[in-house]
Protein backbone atom coordinates (compact mmCIF):
# COMPACT_ATOMS: atom_id res chain seq x y z
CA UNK A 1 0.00 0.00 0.00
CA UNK A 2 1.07 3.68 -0.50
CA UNK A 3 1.38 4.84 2.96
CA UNK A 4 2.89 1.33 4.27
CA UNK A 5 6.25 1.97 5.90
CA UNK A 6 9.58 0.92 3.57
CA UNK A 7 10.65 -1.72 4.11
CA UNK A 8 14.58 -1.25 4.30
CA UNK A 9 17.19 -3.82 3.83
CA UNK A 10 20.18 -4.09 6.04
CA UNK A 11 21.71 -7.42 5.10
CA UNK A 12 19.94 -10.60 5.28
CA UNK A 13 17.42 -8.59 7.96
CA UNK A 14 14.38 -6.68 6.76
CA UNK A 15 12.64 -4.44 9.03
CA UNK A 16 10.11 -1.70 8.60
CA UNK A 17 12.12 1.58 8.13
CA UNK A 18 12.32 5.00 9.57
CA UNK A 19 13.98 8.14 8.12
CA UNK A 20 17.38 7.53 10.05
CA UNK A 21 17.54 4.11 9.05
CA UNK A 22 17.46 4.13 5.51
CA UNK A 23 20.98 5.06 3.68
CA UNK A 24 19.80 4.86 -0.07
CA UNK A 25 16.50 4.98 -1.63
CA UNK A 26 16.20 3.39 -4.70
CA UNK A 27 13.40 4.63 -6.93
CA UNK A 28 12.14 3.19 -10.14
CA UNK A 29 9.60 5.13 -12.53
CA UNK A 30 6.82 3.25 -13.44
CA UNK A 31 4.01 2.90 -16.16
CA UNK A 32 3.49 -0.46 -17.11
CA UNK A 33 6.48 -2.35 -16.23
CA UNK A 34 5.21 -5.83 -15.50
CA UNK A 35 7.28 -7.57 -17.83
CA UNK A 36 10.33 -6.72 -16.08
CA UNK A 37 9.81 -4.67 -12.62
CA UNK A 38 10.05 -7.80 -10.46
CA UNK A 39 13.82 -8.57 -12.19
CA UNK A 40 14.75 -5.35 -11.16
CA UNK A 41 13.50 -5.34 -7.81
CA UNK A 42 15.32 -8.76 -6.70
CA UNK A 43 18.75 -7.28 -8.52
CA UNK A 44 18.37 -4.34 -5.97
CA UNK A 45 17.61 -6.76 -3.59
CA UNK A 46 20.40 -8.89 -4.32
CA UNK A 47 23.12 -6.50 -3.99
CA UNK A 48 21.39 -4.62 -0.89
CA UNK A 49 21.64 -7.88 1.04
CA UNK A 50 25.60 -8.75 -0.16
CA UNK A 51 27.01 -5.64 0.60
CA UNK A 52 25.04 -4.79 3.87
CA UNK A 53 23.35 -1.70 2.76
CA UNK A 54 20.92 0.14 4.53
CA UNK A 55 17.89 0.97 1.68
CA UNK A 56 14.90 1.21 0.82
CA UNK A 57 12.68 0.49 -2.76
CA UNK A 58 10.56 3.07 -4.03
CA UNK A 59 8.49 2.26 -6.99
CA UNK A 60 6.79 5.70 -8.47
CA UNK A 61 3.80 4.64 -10.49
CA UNK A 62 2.01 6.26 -13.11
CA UNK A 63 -0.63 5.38 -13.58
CA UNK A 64 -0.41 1.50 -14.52
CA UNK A 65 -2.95 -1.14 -15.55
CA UNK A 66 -1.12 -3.82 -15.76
CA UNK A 67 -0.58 -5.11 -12.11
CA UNK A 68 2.52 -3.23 -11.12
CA UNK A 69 1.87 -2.15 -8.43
CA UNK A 70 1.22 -5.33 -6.90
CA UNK A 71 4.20 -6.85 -7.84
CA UNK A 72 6.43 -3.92 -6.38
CA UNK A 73 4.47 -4.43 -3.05
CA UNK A 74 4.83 -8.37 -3.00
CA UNK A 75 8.58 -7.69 -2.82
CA UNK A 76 8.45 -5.28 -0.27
CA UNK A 77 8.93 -2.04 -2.15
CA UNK A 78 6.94 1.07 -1.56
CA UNK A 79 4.58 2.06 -4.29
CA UNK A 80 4.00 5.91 -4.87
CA UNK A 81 1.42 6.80 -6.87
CA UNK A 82 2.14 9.74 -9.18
CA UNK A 83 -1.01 10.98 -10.53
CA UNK A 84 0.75 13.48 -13.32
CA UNK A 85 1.61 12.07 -16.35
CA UNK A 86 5.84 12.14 -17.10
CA UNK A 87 9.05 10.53 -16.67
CA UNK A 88 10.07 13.65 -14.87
CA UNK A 89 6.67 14.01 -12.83
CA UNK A 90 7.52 9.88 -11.77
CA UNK A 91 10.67 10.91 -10.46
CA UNK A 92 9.89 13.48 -8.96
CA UNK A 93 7.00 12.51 -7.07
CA UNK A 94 9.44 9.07 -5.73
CA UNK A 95 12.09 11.22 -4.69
CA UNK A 96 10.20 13.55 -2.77
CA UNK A 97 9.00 10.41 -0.93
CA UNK A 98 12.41 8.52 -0.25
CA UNK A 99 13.96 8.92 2.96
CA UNK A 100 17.39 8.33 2.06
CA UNK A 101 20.50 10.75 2.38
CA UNK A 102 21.50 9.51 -1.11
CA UNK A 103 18.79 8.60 -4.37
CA UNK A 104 19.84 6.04 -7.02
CA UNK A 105 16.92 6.22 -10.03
CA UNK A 106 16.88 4.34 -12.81
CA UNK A 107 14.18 3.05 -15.24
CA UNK A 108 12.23 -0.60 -14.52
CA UNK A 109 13.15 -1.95 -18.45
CA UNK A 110 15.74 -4.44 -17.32
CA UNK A 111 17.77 -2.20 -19.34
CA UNK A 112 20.35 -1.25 -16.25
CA UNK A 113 21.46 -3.75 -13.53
CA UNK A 114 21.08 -2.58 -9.86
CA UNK A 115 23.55 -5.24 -9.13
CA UNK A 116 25.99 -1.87 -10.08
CA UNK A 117 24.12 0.07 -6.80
CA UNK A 118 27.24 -0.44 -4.54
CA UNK A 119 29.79 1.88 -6.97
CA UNK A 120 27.19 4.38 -7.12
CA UNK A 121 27.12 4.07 -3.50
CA UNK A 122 30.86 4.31 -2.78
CA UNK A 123 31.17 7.43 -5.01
CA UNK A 124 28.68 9.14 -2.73
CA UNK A 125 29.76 8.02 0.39
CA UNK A 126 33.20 9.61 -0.99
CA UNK A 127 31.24 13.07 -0.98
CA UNK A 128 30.22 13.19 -4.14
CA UNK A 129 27.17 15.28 -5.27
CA UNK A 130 26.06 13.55 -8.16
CA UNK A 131 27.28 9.79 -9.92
CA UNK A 132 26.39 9.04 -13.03
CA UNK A 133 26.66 5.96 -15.21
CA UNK A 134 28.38 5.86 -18.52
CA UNK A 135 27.03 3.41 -21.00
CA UNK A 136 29.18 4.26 -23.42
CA UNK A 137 32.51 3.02 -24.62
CA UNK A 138 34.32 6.80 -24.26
CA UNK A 139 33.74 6.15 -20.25
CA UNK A 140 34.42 2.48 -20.06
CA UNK A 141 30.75 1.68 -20.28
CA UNK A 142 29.36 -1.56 -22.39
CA UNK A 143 26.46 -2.07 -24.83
CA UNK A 144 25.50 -5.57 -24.88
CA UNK A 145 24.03 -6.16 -28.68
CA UNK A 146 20.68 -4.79 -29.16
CA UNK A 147 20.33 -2.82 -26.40
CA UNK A 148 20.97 0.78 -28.28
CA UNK A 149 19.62 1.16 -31.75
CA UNK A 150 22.89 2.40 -33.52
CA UNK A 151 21.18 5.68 -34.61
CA UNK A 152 21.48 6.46 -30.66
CA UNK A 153 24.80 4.95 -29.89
CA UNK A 154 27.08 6.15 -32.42
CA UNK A 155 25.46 9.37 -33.01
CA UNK A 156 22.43 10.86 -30.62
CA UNK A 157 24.21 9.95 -27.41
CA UNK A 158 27.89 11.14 -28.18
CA UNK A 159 26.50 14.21 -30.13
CA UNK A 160 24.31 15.27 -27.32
CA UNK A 161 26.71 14.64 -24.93
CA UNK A 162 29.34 16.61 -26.39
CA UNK A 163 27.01 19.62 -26.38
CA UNK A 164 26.65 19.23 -23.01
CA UNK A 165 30.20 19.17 -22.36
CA UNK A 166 31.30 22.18 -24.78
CA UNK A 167 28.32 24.26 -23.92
CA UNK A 168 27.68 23.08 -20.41
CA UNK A 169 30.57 22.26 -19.09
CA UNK A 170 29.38 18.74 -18.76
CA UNK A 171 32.05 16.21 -17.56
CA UNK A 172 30.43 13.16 -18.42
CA UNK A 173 30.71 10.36 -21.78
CA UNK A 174 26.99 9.92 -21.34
CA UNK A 175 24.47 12.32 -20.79
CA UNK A 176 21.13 10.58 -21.49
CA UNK A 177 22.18 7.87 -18.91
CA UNK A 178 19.37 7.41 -16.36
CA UNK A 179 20.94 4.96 -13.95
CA UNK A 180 22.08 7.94 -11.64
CA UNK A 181 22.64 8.38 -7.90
CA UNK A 182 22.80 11.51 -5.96
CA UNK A 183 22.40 13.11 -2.77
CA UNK A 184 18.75 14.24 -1.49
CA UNK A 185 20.00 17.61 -0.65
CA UNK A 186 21.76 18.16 -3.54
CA UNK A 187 18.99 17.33 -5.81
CA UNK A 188 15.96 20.01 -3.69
CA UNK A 189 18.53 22.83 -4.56
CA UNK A 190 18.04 22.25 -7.88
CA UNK A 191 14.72 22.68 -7.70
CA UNK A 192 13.67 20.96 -11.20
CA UNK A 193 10.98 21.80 -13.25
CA UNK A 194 11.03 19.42 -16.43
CA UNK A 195 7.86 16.88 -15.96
CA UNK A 196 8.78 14.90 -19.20
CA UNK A 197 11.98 12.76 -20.23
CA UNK A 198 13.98 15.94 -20.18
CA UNK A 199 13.79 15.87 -16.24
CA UNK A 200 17.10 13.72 -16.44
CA UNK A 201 18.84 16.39 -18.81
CA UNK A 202 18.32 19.33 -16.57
CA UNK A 203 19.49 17.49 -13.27
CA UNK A 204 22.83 16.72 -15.09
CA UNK A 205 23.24 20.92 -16.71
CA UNK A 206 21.94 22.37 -13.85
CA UNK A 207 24.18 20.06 -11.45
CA UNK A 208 27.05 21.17 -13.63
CA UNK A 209 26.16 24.49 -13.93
CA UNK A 210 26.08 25.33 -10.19
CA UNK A 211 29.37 23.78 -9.55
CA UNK A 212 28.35 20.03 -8.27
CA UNK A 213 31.01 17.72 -7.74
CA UNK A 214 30.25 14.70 -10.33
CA UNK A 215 31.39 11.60 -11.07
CA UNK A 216 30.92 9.24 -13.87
CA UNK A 217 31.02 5.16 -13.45
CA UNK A 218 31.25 2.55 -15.76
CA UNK A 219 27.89 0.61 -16.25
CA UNK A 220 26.91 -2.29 -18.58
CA UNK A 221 23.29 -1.41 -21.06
CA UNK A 222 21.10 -4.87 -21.34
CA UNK A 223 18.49 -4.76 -24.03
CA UNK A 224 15.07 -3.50 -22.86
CA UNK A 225 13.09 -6.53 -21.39
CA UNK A 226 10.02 -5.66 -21.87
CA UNK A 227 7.40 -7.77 -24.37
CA UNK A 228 3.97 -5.74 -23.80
CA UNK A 229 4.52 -2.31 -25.17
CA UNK A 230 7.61 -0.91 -27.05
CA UNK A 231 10.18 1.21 -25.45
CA UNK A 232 8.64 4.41 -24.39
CA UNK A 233 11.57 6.55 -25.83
CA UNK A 234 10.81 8.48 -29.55
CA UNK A 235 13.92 8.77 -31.46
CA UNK A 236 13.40 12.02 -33.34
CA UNK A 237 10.76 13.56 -31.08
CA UNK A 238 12.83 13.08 -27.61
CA UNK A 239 15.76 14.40 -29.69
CA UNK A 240 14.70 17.32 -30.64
CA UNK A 241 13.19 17.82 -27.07
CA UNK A 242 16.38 17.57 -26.24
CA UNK A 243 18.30 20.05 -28.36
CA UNK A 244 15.23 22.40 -27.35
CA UNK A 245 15.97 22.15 -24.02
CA UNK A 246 19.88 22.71 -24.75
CA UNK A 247 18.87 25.77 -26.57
CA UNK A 248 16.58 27.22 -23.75
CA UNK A 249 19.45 26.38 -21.62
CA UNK A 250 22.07 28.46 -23.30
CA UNK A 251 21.04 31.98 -23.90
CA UNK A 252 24.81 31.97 -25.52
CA UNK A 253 24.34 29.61 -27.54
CA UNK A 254 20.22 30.45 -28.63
CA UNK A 255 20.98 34.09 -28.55
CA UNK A 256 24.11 35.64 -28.12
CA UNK A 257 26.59 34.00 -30.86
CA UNK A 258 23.79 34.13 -33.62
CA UNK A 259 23.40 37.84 -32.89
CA UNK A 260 27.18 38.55 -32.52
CA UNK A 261 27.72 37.12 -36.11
CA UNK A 262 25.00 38.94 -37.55
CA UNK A 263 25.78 42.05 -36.49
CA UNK A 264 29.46 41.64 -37.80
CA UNK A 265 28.12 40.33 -41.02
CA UNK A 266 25.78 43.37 -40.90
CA UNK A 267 28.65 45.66 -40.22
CA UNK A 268 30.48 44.29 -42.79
CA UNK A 269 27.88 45.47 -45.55
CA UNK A 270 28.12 48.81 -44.10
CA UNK A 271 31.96 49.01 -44.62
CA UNK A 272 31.15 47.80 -48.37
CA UNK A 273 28.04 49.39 -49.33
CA UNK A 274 28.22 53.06 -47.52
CA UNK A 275 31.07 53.95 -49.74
CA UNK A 276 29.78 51.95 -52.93
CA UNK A 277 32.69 50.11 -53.10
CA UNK A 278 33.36 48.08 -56.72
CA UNK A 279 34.83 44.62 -56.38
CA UNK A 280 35.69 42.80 -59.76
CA UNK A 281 32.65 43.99 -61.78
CA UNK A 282 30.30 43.84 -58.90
CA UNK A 283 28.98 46.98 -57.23
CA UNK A 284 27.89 47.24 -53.73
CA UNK A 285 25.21 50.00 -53.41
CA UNK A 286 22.35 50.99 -51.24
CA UNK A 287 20.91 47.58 -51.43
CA UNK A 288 23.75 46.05 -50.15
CA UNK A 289 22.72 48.96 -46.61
CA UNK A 290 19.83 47.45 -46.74
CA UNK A 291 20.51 43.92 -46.37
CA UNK A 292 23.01 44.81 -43.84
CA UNK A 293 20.39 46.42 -41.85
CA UNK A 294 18.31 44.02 -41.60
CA UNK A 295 21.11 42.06 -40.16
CA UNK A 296 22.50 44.40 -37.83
CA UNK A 297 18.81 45.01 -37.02
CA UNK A 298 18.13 41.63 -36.48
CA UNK A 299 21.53 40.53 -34.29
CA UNK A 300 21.17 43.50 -31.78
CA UNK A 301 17.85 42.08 -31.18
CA UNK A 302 18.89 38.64 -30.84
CA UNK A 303 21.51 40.37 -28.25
CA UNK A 304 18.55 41.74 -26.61
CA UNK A 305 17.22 38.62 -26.05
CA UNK A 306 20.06 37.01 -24.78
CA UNK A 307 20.30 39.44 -22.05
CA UNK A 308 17.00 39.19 -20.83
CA UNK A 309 16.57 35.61 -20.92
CA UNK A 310 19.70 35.45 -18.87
CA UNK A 311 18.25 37.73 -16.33
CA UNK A 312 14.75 36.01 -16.22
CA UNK A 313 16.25 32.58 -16.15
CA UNK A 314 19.11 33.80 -12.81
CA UNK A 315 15.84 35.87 -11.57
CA UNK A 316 13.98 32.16 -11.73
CA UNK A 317 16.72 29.90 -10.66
CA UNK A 318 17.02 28.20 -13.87
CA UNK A 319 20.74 29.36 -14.30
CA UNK A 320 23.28 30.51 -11.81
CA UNK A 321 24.40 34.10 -11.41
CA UNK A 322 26.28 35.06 -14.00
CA UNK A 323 29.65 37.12 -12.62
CA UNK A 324 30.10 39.35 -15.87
CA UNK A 325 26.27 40.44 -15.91
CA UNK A 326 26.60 40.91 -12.06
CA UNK A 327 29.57 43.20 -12.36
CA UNK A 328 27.82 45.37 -15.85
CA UNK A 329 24.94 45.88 -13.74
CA UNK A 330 27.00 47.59 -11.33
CA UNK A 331 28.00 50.44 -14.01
CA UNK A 332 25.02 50.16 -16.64
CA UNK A 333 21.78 51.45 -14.58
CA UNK A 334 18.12 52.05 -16.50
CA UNK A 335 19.22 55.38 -16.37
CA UNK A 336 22.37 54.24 -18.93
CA UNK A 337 20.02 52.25 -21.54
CA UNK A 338 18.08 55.36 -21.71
CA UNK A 339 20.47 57.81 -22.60
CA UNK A 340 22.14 55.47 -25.50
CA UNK A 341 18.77 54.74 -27.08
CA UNK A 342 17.82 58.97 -27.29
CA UNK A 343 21.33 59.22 -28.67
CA UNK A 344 20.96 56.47 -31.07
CA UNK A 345 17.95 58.19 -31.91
CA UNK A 346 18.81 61.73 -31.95
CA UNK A 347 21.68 61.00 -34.65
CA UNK A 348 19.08 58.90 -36.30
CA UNK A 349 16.76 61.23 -36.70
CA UNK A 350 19.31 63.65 -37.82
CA UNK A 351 20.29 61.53 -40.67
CA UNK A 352 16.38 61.31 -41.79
CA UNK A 353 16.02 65.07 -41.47
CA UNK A 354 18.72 65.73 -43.77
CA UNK A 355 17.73 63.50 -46.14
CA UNK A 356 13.90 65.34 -46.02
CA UNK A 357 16.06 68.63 -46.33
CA UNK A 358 17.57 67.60 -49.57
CA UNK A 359 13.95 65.99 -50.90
CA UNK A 360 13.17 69.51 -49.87
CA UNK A 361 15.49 71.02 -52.10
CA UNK A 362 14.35 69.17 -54.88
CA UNK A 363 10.83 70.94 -54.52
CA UNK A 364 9.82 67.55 -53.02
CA UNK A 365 10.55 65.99 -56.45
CA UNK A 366 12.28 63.16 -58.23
CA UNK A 367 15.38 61.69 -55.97
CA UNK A 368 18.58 60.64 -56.87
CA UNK A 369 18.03 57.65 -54.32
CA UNK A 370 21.51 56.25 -54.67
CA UNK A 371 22.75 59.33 -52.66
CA UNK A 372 19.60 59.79 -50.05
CA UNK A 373 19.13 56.46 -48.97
CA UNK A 374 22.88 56.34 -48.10
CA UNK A 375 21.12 58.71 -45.22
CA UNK A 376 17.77 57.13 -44.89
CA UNK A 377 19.00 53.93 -44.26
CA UNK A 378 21.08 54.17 -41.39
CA UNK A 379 18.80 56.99 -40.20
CA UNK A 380 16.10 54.36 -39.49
CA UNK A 381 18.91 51.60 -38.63
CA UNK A 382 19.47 53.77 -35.65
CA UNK A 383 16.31 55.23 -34.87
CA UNK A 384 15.24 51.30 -34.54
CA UNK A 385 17.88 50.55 -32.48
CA UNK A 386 17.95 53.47 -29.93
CA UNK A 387 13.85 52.71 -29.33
CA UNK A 388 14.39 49.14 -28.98
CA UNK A 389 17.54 49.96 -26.47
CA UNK A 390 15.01 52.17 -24.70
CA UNK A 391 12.13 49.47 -24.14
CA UNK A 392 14.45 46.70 -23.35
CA UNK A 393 16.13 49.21 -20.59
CA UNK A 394 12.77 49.26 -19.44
CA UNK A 395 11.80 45.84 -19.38
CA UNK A 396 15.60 44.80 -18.07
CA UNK A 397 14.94 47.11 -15.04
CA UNK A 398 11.63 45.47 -14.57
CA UNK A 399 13.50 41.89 -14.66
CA UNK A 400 16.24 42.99 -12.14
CA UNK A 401 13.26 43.79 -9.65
CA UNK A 402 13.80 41.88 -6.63
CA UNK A 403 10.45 39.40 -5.39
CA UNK A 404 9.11 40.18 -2.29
C-alpha cells in the first residue's frame, strides 16, 4: 500500500524503516512495467543484502494497468502513486518520498542492472554530489548487442553529450544515462521543473552548472526486457526535445553568438556598401545597406534577447548568477540604456532630417536615391535601435526587480 512503511534492507534482515535508518533509496519510474519490474527489484535486492546496505525500494507509479503495483508491493517495495503524467513528474513525485541521504533512479526496463548500486554508493559516500553511469565506450561503459539502436549509440548519445560538455561544461561520456545516484540535498537545490523525459537532462546541466562535484562510473546497457509495449523513448521527437531544451538552456548559444555574427556580417555590408565600393565587376550599393540592416537590425535584437533571458532565467533559478552580468549591472543602470537609445535616436533622426532637407530642395521631387538612402538607411537603422535599447532598458529594469 502507498502509505505502508519501507521496508529497508540491512543485510539478510528486513525491518520496517524509519527516516534515520534508511541510507539509499532506490526509486524506479513506473508505467506499465510488468514484464520486467520484479527482475529489477530482486537485482536491488540482491546486492542490498551482499554488501550490507541500509535501503529502501521506491516504486513511483504512473498510472499503470497492468498489475505493477502489486508486484512492487509483494517484494516489499513502496509504491508511490504519481497521478501526473511524465518521466520527470515519476521521479519526482518518488524522490520527494524517499527517505534516504542519497537517491539512485533508474528506469524498470531491465535495461540497467542494480547489481551496479554499490559503486554508485561508494562514489557518494566519498562526498560526491552527483554519480552518473556511462554506458558508453568513451567512459568504459558496455552495450551488450541490441540494447541501443545504432542511430542512438554512435550518433544521438555522443553528439548530445558533447554539447553538453562544450556548452555546459558537462564532464560526463553519457548524458542521457538514467541509472544515476545523488544526494537528497543536492537534488531540492536544484529545484527541477522538467515533468517529461527531459527531467534527467536538466538534473545533469543544472548540477554542472552550479558547480556540483560529479562523477561518472562505468555501467553495462542490457536490451530493454520488456514484451507488452515498445520502449517508451521516440527517437526524433525526444531528440529534438532535447536540443530544445539545450537551446533554452544556453542563452549563448540560442541568442548571443547568432546575434554577434549577424551584427558583424551586418557591419560588414556597411563598410562595403556606404562607400559603394566596386569589387571585380560587382557593385555594392544601397541595397547592399539594406541587407546589412536588416542584419545588424536583427543581431542586436537577438543580443537583446540574450540578455533578458539570462536575467529572467538567474531571476527564476534556472541558471546561476552570471559574474560578468553581475559586475555590468554595477555600471550600466536604466538610467544608462536610456540615454544610449535617445542618442541612437537623436543622430538617427538627424540623418532622416537631412535626407527630407535635400527631398526639400528638390521641390519635393524626383530623388537621386543612390545618394539619399545612403542617409535614410542608417537613419532608421538607428532610430530602430535606440527605441528598442530604450524598451528593453525598461523591461531589463523590470527583470532585475527583486520578489518580495
Amino acid at each position: 500500500m502507498a502509505g505502508a512503511p519501507a521496508i529497508v534492507r540491512n543485510g539478510p534482515a528486513k525491518f520496517a524503516g524509519a527516516p534515520d535508518t534508511v541510507e539509499i533509496s532506490i526509486v524506479m519510474p513506473c508505467l506499465n512495467e510488468a514484464d520486467t519490474l520484479a527482475v529489477c527489484i530482486k537485482k536491488a535486492l540482491a546486492a542490498i543484502d551482499e554488501h550490507g546496505i541500509r535501503a529502501e525500494i521506491i516504486v513511483a507509479d504512473n498510472g499503470s494497468t497492468d498489475g505493477s503495483q502489486r508486484i512492487a508491493e509483494s517484494l516489499g517495495a513502496r509504491v508511490v502513486p504519481v497521478a501526473m503524467r511524465g518521466y520527470g513528474s515519476a521521479l519526482m513525485g518518488g524522490i520527494e518520498a524517499a527517505r534516504g541521504r542519497y537517491i539512485l533512479m533508474g528506469d524498470a526496463d531491465d535495461s540497467y542492472d542494480f547489481g551496479e548500486v554499490p559503486k554508485f554508493l561508494e562514489k557518494l559516500r566519498e562526498g560526491y554530489d552527483m554519480v552518473q553511469g556511462c554506458r558508453l565506450p568513451a567512459g568504459g561503459g558496455t552495450v551488450m548487442p541490441g540494447a541501443m539502436p545504432g542511430l542512438h549509440r554512435w550518433w544521438g548519445n555522443p553528439m548530445f553529450s558533447a554539447l553538453a560538455r562544450h556548452w555546459f561544461n558537462v564532464q560526463v561520456n553519457d548524458v542521457y544515462c538514467g541509472l544515476r545516484g545523488f544526494t537528497k540535498e543536492f537534488y531540492t537545490g536544484l529545484r527541477q521543473r522538467c515533468i517529461g523525459m527531459e527531467f534527467a537532462t536538466e538534473m545533469i546541466i543544472k548540477g554542472s552548472l552550479y558547480g556540483a562535484r560529479i562523477a561518472e562510473v562505468p555501467i553495462t546497457l542490457y536490451p530493454d526486457g520488456r514484451l507488452a509495449h515498445p520502449p517508451h523513448l521516440r527517437t526524433f521527437r525526444d531528440g529534438w526535445r532535447t536540443l530544445r531544451f539545450f537551446l533554452l538552456y544556453s542563452p549563448r548559444w540560442l541568442f548571443l553568438i547568432p546575434g554577434v555574427a549577424l551584427i558583424v556580417l551586418g557591419l560588414a555590408g556597411y563598410a562595403i556598401g556606404l562607400p559603394g565600393v566596386r569589387f571585380r565587376g560587382i557593385h555594392f550599393d544601397v541595397h547592399t545597406l539594406l541587407f546589412a540592416s536588416l542584419a545588424v537590425i536583427c543581431g542586436y535584437q537577438s543580443i537583446v534577447f540574450a540578455v533578458l533571458t539570462k536575467v529572467f532565467a538567474i531571476s527564476e533559478d534556472l541558471l546561476p548568477p552570471d559574474p560578468v552580468l553581475t559586475r555590468a549591472f554595477r555600471v550600466i543602470k536604466l538610467e544608462t540604456g536610456l540615454a544610449v537609445g535617445a542618442v541612437a535616436m537623436v543622430v538617427g533622426a538627424y540623418f532622416l532630417f537631412d535626407a527630407l532637407a535635400i527631398w526639400r530642395a528638390t521641390g519635393f521631387g524626383d530623388l537621386q536615391y543612390a545618394v539619399t538612402m545612403r542617409w535614410v538607411i542608417p537613419g532608421v537603422t538607428l532610430v530602430a535601435l535606440g527605441f528598442e535599447t530604450i524598451l528593453a532598458s525598461f523591461f531589463l529594469s523590470l527583470l532585475g526587480m527583486r520578489r518580495r
